[in-house]
Structure formats: C-alpha cells, structure tokens
PDB file of N, CA and C in Angstrom:
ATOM      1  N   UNK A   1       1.647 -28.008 136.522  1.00  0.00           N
ATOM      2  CA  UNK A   1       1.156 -29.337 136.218  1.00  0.00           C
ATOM      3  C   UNK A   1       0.015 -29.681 137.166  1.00  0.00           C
ATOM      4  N   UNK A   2      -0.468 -30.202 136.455  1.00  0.00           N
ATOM      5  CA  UNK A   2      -1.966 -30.700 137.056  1.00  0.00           C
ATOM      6  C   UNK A   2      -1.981 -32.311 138.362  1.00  0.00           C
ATOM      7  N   UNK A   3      -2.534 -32.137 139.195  1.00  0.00           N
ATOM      8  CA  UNK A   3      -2.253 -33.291 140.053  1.00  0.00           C
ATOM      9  C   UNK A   3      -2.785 -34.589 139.084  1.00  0.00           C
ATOM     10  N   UNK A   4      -2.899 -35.540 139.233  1.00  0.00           N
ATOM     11  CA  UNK A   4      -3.266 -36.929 138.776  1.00  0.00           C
ATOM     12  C   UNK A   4      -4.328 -36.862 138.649  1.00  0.00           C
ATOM     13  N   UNK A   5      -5.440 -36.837 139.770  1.00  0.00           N
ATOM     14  CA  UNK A   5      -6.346 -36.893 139.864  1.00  0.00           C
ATOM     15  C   UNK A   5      -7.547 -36.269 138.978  1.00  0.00           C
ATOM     16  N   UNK A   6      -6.794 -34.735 138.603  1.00  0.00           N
ATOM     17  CA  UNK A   6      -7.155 -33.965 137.881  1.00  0.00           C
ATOM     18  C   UNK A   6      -7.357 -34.451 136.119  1.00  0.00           C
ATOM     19  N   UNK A   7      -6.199 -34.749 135.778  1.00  0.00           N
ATOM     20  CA  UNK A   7      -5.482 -35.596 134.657  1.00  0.00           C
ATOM     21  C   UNK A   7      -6.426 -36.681 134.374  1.00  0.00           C
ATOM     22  N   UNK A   8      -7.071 -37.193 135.394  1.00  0.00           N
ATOM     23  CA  UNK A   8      -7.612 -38.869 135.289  1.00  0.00           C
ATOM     24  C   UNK A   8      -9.267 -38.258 135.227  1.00  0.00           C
ATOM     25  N   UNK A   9      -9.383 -37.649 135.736  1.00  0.00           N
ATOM     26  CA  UNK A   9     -10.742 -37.257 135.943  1.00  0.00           C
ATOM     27  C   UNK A   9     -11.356 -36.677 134.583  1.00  0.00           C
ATOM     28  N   UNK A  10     -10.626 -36.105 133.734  1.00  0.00           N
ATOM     29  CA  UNK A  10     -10.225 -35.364 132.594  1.00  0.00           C
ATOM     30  C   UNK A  10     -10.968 -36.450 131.781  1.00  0.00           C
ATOM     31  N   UNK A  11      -9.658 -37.149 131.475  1.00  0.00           N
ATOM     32  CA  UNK A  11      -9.479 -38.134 130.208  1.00  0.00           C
ATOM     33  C   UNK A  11     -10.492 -39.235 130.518  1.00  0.00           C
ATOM     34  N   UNK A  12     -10.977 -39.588 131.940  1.00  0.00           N
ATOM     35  CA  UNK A  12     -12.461 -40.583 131.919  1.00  0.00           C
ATOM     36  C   UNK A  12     -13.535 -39.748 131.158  1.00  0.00           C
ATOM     37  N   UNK A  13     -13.664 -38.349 131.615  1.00  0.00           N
ATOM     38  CA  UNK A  13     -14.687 -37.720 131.128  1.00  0.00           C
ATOM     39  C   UNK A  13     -14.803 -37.546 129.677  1.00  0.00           C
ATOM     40  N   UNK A  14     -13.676 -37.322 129.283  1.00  0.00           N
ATOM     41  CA  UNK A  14     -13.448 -37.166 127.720  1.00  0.00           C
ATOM     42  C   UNK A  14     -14.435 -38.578 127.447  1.00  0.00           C
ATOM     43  N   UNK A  15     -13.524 -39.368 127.763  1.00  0.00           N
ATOM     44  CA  UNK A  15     -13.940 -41.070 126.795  1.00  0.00           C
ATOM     45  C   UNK A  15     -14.853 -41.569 126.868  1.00  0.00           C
ATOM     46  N   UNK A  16     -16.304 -40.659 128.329  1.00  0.00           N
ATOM     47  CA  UNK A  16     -17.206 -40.861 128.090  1.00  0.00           C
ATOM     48  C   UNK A  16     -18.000 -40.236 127.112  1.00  0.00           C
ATOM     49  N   UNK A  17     -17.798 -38.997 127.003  1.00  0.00           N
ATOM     50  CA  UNK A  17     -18.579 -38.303 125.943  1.00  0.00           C
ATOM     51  C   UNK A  17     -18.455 -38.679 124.656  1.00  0.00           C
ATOM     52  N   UNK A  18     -17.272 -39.078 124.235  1.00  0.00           N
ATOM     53  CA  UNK A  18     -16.504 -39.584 123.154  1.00  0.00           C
ATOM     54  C   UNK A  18     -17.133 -41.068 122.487  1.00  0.00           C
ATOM     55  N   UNK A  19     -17.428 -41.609 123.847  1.00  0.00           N
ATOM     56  CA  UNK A  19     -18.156 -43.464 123.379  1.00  0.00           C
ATOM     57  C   UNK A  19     -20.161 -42.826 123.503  1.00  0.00           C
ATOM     58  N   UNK A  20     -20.348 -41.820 123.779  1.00  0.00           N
ATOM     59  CA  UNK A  20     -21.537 -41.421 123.635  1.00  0.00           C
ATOM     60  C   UNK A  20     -21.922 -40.933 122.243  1.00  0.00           C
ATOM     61  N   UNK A  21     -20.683 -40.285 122.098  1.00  0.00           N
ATOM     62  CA  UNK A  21     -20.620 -39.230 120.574  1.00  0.00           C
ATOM     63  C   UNK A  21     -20.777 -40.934 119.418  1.00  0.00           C
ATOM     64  N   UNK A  22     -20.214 -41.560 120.022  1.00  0.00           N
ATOM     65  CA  UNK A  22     -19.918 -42.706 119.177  1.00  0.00           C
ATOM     66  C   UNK A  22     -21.146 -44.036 118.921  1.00  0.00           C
ATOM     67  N   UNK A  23     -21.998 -43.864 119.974  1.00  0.00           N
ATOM     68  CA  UNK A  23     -23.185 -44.534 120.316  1.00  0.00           C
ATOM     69  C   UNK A  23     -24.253 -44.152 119.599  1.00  0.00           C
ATOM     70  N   UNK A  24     -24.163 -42.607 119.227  1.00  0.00           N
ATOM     71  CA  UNK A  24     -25.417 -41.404 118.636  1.00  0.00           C
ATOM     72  C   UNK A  24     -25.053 -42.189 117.316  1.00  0.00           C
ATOM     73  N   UNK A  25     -23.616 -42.186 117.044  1.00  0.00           N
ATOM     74  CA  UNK A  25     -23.391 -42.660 115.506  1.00  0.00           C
ATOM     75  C   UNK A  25     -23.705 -43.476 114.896  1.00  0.00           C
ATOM     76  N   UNK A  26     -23.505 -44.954 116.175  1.00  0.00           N
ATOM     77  CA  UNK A  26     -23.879 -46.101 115.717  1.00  0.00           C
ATOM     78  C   UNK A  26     -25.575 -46.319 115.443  1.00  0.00           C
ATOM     79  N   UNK A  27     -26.238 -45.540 116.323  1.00  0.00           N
ATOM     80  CA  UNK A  27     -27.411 -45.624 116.742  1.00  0.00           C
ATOM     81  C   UNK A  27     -28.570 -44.888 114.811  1.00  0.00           C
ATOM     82  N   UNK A  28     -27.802 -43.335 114.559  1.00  0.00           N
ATOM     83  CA  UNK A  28     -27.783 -43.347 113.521  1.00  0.00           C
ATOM     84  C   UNK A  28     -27.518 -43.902 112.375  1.00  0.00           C
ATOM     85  N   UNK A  29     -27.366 -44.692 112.425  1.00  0.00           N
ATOM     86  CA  UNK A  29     -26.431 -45.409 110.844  1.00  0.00           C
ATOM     87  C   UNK A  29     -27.027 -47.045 110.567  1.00  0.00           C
ATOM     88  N   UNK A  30     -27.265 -47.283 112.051  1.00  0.00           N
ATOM     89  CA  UNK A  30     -27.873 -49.240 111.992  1.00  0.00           C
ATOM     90  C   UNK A  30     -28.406 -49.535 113.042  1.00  0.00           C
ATOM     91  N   UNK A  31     -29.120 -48.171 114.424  1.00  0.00           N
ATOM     92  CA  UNK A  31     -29.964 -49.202 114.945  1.00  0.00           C
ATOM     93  C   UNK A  31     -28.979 -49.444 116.412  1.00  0.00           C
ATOM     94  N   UNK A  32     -29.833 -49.706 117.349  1.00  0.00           N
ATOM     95  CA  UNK A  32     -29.643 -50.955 118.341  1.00  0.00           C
ATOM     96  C   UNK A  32     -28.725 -52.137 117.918  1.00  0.00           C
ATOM     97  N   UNK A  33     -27.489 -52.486 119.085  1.00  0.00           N
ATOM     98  CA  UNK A  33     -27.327 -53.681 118.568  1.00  0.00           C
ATOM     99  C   UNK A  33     -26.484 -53.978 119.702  1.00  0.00           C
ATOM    100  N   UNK A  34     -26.010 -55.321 120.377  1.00  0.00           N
ATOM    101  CA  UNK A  34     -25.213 -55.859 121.178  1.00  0.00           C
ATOM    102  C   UNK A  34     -23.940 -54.773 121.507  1.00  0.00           C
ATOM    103  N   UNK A  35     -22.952 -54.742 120.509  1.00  0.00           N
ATOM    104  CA  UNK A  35     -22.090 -53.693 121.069  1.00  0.00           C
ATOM    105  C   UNK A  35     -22.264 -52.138 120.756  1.00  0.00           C
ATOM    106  N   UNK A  36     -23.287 -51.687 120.628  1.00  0.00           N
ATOM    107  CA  UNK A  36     -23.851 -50.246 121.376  1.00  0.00           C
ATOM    108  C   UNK A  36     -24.212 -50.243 122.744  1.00  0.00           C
ATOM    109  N   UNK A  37     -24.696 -51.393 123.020  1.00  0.00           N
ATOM    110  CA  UNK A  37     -25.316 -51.197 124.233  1.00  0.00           C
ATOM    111  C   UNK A  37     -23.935 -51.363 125.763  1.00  0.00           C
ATOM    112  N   UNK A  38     -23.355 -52.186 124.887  1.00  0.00           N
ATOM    113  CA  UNK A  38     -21.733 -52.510 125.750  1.00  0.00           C
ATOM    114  C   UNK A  38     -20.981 -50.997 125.807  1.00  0.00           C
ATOM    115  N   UNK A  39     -20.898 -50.280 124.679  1.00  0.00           N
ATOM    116  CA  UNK A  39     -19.965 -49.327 124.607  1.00  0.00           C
ATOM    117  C   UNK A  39     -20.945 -48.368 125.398  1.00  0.00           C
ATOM    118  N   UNK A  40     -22.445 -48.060 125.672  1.00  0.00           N
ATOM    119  CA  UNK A  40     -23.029 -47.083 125.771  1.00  0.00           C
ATOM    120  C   UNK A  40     -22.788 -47.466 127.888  1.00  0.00           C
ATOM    121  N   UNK A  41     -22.502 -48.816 127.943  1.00  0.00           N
ATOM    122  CA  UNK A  41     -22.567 -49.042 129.162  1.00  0.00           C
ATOM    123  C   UNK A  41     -20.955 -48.583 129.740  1.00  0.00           C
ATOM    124  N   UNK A  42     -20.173 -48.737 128.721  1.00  0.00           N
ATOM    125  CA  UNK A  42     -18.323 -48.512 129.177  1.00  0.00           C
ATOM    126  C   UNK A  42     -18.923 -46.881 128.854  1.00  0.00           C
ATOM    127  N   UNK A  43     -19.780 -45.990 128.541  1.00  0.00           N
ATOM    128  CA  UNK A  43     -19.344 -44.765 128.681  1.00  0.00           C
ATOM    129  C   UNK A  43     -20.150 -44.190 129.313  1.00  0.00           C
ATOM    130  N   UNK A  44     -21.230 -44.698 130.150  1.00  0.00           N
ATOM    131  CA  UNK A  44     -21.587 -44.158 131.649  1.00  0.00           C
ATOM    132  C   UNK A  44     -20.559 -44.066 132.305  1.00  0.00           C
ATOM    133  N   UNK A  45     -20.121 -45.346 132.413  1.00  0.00           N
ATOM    134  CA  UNK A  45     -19.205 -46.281 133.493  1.00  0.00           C
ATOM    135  C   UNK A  45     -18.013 -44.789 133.539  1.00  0.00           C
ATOM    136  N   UNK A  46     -17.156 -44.333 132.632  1.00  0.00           N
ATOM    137  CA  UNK A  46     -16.512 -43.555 132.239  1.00  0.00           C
ATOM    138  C   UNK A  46     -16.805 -41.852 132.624  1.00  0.00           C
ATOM    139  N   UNK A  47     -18.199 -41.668 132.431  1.00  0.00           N
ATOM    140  CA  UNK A  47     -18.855 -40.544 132.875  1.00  0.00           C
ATOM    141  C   UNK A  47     -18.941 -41.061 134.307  1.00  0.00           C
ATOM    142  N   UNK A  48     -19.380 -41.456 134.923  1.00  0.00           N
ATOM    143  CA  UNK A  48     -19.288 -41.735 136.428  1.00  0.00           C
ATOM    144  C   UNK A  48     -18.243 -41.668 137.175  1.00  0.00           C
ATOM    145  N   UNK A  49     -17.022 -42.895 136.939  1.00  0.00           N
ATOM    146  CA  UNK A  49     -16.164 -42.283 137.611  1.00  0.00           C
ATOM    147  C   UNK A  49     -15.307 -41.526 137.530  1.00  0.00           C
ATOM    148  N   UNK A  50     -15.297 -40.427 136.046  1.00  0.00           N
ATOM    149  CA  UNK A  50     -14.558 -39.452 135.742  1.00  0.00           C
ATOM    150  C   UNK A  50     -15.432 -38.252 136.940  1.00  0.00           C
ATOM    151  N   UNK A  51     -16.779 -38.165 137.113  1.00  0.00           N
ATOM    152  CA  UNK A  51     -17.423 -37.421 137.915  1.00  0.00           C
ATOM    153  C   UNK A  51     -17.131 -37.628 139.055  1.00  0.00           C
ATOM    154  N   UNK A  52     -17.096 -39.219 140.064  1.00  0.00           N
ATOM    155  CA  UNK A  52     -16.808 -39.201 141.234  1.00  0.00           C
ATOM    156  C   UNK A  52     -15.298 -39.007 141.580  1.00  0.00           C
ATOM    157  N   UNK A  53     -14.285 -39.066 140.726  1.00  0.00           N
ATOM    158  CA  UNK A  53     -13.226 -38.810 140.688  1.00  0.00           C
ATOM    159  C   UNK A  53     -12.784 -37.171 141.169  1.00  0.00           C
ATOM    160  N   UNK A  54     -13.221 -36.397 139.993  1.00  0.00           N
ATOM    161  CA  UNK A  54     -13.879 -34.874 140.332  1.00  0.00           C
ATOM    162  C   UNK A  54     -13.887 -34.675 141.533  1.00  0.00           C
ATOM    163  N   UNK A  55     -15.110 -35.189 142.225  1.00  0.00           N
ATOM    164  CA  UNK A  55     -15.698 -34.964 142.895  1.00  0.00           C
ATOM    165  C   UNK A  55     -14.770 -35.315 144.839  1.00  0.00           C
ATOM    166  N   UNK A  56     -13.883 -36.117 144.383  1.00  0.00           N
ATOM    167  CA  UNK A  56     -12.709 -36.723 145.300  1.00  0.00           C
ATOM    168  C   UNK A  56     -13.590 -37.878 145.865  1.00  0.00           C
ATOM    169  N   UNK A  57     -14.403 -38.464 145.130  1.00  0.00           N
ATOM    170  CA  UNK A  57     -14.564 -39.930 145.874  1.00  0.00           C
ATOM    171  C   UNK A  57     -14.568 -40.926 145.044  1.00  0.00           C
ATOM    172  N   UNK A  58     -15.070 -42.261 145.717  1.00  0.00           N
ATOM    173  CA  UNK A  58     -15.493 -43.097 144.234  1.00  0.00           C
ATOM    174  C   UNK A  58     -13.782 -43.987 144.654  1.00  0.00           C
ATOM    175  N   UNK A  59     -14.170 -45.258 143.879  1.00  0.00           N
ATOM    176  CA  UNK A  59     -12.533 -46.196 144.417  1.00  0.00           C
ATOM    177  C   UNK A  59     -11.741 -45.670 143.184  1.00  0.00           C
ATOM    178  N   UNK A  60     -11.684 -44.729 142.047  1.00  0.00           N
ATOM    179  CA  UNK A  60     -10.505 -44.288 141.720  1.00  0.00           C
ATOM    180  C   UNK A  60      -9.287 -43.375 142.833  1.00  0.00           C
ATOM    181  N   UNK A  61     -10.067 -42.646 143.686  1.00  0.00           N
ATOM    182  CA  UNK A  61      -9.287 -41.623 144.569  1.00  0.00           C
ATOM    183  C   UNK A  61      -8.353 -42.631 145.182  1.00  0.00           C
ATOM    184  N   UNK A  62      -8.545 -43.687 145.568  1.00  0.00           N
ATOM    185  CA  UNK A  62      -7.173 -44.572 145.874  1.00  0.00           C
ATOM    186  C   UNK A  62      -6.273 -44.562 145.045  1.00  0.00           C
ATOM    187  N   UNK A  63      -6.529 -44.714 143.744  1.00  0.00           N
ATOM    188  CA  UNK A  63      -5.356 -45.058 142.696  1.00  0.00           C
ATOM    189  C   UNK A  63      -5.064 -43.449 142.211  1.00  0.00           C
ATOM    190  N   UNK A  64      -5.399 -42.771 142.629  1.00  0.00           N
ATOM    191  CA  UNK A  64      -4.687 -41.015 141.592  1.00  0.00           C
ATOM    192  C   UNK A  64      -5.015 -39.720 142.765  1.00  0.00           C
ATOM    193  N   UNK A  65      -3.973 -39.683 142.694  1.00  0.00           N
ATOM    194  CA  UNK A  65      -3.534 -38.758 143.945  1.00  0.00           C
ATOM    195  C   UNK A  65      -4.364 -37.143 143.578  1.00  0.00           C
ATOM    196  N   UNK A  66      -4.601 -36.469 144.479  1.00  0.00           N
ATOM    197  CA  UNK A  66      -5.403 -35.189 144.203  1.00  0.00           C
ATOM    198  C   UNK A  66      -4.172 -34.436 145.067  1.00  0.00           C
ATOM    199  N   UNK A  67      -3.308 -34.751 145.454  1.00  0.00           N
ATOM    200  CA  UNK A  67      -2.291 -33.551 145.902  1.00  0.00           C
ATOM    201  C   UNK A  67      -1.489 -32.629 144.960  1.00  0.00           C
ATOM    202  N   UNK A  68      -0.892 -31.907 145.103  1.00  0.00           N
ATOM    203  CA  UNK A  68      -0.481 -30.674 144.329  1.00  0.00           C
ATOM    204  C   UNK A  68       1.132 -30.948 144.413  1.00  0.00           C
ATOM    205  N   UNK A  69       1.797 -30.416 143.616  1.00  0.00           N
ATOM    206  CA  UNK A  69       3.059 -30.717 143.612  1.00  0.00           C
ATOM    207  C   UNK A  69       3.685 -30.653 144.836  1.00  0.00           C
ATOM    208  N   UNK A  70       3.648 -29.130 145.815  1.00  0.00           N
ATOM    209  CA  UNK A  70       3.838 -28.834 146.615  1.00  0.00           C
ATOM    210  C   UNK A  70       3.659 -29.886 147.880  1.00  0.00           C
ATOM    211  N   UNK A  71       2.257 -30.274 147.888  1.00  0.00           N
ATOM    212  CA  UNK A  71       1.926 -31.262 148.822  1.00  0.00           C
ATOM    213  C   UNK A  71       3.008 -32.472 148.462  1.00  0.00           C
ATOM    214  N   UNK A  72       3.125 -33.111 147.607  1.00  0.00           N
ATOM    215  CA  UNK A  72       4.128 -34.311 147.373  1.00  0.00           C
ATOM    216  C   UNK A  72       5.018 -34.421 147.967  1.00  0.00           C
ATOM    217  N   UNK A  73       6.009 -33.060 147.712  1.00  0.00           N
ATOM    218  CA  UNK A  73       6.760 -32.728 147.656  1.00  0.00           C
ATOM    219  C   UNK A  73       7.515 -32.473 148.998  1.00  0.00           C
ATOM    220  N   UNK A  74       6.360 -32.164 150.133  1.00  0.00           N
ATOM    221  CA  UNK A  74       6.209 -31.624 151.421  1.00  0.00           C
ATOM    222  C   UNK A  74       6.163 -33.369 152.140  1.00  0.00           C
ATOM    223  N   UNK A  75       5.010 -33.844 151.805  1.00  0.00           N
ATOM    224  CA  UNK A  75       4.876 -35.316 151.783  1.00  0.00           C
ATOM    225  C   UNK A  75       6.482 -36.505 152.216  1.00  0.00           C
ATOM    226  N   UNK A  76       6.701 -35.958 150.560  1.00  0.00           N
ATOM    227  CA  UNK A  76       7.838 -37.051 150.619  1.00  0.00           C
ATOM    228  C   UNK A  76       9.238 -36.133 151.687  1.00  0.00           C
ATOM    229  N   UNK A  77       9.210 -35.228 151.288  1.00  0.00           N
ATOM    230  CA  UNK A  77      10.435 -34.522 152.490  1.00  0.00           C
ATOM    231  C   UNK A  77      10.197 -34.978 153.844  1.00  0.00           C
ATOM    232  N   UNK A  78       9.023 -34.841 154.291  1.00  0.00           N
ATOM    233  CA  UNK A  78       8.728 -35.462 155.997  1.00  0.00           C
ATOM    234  C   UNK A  78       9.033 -37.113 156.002  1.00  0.00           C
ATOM    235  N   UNK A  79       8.507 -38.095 154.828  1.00  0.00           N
ATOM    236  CA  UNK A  79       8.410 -39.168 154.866  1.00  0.00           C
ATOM    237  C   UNK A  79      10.207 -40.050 154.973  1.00  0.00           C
ATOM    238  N   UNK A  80      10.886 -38.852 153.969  1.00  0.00           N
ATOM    239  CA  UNK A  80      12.962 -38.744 154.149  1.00  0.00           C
ATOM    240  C   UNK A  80      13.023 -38.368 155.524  1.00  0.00           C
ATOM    241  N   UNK A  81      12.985 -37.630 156.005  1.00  0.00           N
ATOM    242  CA  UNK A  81      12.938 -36.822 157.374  1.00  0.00           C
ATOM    243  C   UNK A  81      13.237 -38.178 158.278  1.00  0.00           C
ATOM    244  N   UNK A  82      12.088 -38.676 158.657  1.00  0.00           N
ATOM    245  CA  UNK A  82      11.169 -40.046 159.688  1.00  0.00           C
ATOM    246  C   UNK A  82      12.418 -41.166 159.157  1.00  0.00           C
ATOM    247  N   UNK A  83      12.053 -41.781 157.737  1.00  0.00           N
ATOM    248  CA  UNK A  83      13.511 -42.553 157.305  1.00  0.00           C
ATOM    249  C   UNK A  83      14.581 -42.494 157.538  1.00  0.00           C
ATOM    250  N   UNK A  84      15.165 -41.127 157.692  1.00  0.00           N
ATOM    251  CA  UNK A  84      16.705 -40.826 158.461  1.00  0.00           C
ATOM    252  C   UNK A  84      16.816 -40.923 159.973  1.00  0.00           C
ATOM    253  N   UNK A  85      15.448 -40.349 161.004  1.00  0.00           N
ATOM    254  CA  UNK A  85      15.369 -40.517 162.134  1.00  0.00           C
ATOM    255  C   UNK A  85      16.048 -41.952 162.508  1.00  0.00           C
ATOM    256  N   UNK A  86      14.827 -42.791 161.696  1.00  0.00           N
ATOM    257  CA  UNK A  86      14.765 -44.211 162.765  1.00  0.00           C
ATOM    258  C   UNK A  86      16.229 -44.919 161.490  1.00  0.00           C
ATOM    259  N   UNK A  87      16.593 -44.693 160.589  1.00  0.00           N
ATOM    260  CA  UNK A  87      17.986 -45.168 160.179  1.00  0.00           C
ATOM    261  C   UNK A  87      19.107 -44.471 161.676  1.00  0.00           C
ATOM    262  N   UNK A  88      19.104 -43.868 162.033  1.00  0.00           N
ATOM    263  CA  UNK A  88      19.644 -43.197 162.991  1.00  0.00           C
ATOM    264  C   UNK A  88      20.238 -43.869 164.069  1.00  0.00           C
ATOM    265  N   UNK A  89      18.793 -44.398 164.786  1.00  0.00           N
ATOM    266  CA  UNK A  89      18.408 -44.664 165.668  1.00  0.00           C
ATOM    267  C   UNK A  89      18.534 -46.284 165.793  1.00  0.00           C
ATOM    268  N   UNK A  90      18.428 -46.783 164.451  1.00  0.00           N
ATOM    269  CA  UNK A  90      18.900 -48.259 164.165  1.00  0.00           C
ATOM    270  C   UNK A  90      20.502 -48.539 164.366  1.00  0.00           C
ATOM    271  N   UNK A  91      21.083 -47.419 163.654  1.00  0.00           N
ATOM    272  CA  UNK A  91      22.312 -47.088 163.626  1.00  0.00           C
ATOM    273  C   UNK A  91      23.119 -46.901 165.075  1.00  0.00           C
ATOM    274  N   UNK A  92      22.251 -46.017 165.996  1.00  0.00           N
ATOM    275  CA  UNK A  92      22.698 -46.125 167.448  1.00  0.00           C
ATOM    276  C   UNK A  92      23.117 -47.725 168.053  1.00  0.00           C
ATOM    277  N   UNK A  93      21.468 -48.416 167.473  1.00  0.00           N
ATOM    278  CA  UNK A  93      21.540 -48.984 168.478  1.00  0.00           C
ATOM    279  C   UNK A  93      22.597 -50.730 168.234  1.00  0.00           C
ATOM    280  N   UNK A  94      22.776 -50.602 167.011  1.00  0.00           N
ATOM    281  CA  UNK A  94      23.664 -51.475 166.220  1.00  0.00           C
ATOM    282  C   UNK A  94      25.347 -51.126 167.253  1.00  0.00           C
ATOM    283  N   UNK A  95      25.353 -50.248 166.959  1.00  0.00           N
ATOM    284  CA  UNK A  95      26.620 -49.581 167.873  1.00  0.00           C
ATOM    285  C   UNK A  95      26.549 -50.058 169.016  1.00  0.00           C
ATOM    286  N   UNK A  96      25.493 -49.664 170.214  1.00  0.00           N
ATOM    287  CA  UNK A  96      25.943 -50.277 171.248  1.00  0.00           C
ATOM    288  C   UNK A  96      25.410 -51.600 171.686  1.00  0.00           C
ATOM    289  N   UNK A  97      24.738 -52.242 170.565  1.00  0.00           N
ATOM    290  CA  UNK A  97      24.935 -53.659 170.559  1.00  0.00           C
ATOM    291  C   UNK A  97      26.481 -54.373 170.530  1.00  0.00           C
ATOM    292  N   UNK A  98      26.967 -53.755 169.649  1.00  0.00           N
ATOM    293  CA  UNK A  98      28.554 -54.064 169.086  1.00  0.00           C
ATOM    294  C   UNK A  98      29.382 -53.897 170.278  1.00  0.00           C
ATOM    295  N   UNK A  99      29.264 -52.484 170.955  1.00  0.00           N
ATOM    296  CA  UNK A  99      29.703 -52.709 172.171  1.00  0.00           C
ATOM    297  C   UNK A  99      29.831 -53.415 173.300  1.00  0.00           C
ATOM    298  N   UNK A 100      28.431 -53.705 173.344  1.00  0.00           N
ATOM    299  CA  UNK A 100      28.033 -54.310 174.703  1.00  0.00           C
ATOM    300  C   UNK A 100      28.351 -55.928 174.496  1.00  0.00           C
ATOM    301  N   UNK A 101      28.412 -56.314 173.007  1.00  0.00           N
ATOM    302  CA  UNK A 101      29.244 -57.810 172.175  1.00  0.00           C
ATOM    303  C   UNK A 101      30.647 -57.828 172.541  1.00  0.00           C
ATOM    304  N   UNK A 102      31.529 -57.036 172.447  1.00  0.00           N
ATOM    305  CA  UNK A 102      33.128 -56.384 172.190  1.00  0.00           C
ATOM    306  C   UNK A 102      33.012 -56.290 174.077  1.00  0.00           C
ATOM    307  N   UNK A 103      32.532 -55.883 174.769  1.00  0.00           N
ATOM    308  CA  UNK A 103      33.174 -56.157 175.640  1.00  0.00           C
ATOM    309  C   UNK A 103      32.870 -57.354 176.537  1.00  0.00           C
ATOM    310  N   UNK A 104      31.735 -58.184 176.025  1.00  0.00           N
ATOM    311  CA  UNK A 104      31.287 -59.491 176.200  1.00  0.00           C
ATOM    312  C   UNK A 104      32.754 -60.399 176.120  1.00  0.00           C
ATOM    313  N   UNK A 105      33.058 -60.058 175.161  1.00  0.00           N
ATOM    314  CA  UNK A 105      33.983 -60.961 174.021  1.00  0.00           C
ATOM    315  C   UNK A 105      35.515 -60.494 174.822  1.00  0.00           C
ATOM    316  N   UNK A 106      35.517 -59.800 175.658  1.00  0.00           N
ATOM    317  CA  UNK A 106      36.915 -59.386 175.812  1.00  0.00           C
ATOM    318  C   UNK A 106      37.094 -59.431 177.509  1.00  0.00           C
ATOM    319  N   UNK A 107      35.893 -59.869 177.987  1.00  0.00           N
ATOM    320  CA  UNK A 107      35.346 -60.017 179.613  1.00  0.00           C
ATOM    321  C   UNK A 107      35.693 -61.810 179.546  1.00  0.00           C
ATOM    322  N   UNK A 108      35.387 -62.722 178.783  1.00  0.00           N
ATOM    323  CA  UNK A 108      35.296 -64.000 178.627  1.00  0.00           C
ATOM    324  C   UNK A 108      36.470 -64.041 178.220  1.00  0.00           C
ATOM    325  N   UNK A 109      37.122 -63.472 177.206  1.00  0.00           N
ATOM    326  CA  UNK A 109      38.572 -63.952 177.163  1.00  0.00           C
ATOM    327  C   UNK A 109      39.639 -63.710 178.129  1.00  0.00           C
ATOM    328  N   UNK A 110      39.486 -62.589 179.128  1.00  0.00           N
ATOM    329  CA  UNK A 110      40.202 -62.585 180.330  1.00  0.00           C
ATOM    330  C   UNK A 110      39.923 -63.405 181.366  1.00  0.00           C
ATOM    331  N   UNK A 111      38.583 -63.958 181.410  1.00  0.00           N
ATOM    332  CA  UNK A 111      37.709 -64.608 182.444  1.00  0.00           C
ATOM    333  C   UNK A 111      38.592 -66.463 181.893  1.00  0.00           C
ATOM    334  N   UNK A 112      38.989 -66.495 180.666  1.00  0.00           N
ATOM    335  CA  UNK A 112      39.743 -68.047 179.748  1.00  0.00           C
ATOM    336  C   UNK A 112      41.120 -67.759 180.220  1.00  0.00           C
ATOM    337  N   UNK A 113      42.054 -66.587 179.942  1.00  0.00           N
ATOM    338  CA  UNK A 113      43.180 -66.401 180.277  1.00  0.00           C
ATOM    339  C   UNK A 113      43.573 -67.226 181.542  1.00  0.00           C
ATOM    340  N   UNK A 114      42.864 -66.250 182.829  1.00  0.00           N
ATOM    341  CA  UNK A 114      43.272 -65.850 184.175  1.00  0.00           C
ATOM    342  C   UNK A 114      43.142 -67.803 184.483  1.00  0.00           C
ATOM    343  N   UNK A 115      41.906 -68.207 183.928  1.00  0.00           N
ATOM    344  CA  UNK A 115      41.649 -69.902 185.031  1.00  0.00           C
ATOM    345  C   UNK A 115      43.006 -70.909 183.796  1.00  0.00           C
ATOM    346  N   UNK A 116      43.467 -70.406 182.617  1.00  0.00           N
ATOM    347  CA  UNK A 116      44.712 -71.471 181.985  1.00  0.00           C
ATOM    348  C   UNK A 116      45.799 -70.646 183.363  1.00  0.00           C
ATOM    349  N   UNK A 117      45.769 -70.013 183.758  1.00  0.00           N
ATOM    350  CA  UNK A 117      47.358 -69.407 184.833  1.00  0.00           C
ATOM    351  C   UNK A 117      47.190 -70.415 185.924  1.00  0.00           C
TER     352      UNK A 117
END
C-alpha cells in the first residue's frame, strides 16, 4: 500500500488533467465563458498541489503523511513505548503519594489518640 501522500498526490493530479481534458471540451463546443475559466483555475490549483505534494512540500504535506507503513508503524510503537513509560511513572508516583497520605493519616490519629489519654 501506498503512503497517503502518494494516494493524494495521485488523485490531485488526475483531477487536474481531467478539469483540463474538460476545459479543451468546453472551450471546443461554446467558447470562453465564466465557468471555464473557474474550472480551468480549480485545475491548475489541482496540478499544483498534486505536484508540490509529489514533490514533499506545499501546505498539503501537513495534512497526508509520506511515511511508509513500516515508518507508522515504528512511529506509533515508540509513541506506546513513551505512553507506558510516563503511565508508569505517574503510577509510581500516585503510590507514594498514597503512602506518604496513609501514613500522614495514621501519624495524626496516634498524635488524637495519645493527647484524649
């Protein structure tokens, strides 16, 4: 399978050639007219950033990932990894909070006992 990026870069390029193929048509048949010039402008627009896409730049590369399965995959395993660390480590420290509460709680109730004697 193909990364995203790949996929996206694809199908912009297609839909530019496609609203071009479609522009030649209109252009043949009646001429210049308001929405040729709209569609001829959505299929630069389309050829462009299907190219800078390609190309790994351009503000689509934010939205469609160019990593490979493998990379993801590697990605998200380290990103579980780090998540279990500091769950861990939250987890420690919950504990000897609880502790250091529990024997708060059991220092004050002997400290209540001993002054009712």
């Amino acid at each position: 399978m193909h990364p995203p990026a790949v996929a996206a870069s694809r199908l912009l390029l297609g839909a530019g050639v496609g609203g071009f193929l479609a522009v030649g048509l209109d252009l043949q048949n009646g001429g210049w007219a308001v929405d040729t010039a709209a569609f001829a402008v959505v299929s630069v627009s389309c050829l462009l950033l299907g190219w800078t896409l390609r190309r790994g730049m351009g503000p689509m590369t934010r939205v469609f990932s160019s990593e490979s399965d493998d990379e993801m995959a590697q990605r998200v395993k380290l990103k579980l990894e780090e998540l279990e660390a500091s769950e861990d480590v939250n987890a420690k420290w919950a504990a000897l909070e609880a502790k250091v509460l529990s024997d708060d709680l059991t220092q004050s109730s002997d400290e209540t006992d001993s002054s009712v004697d």
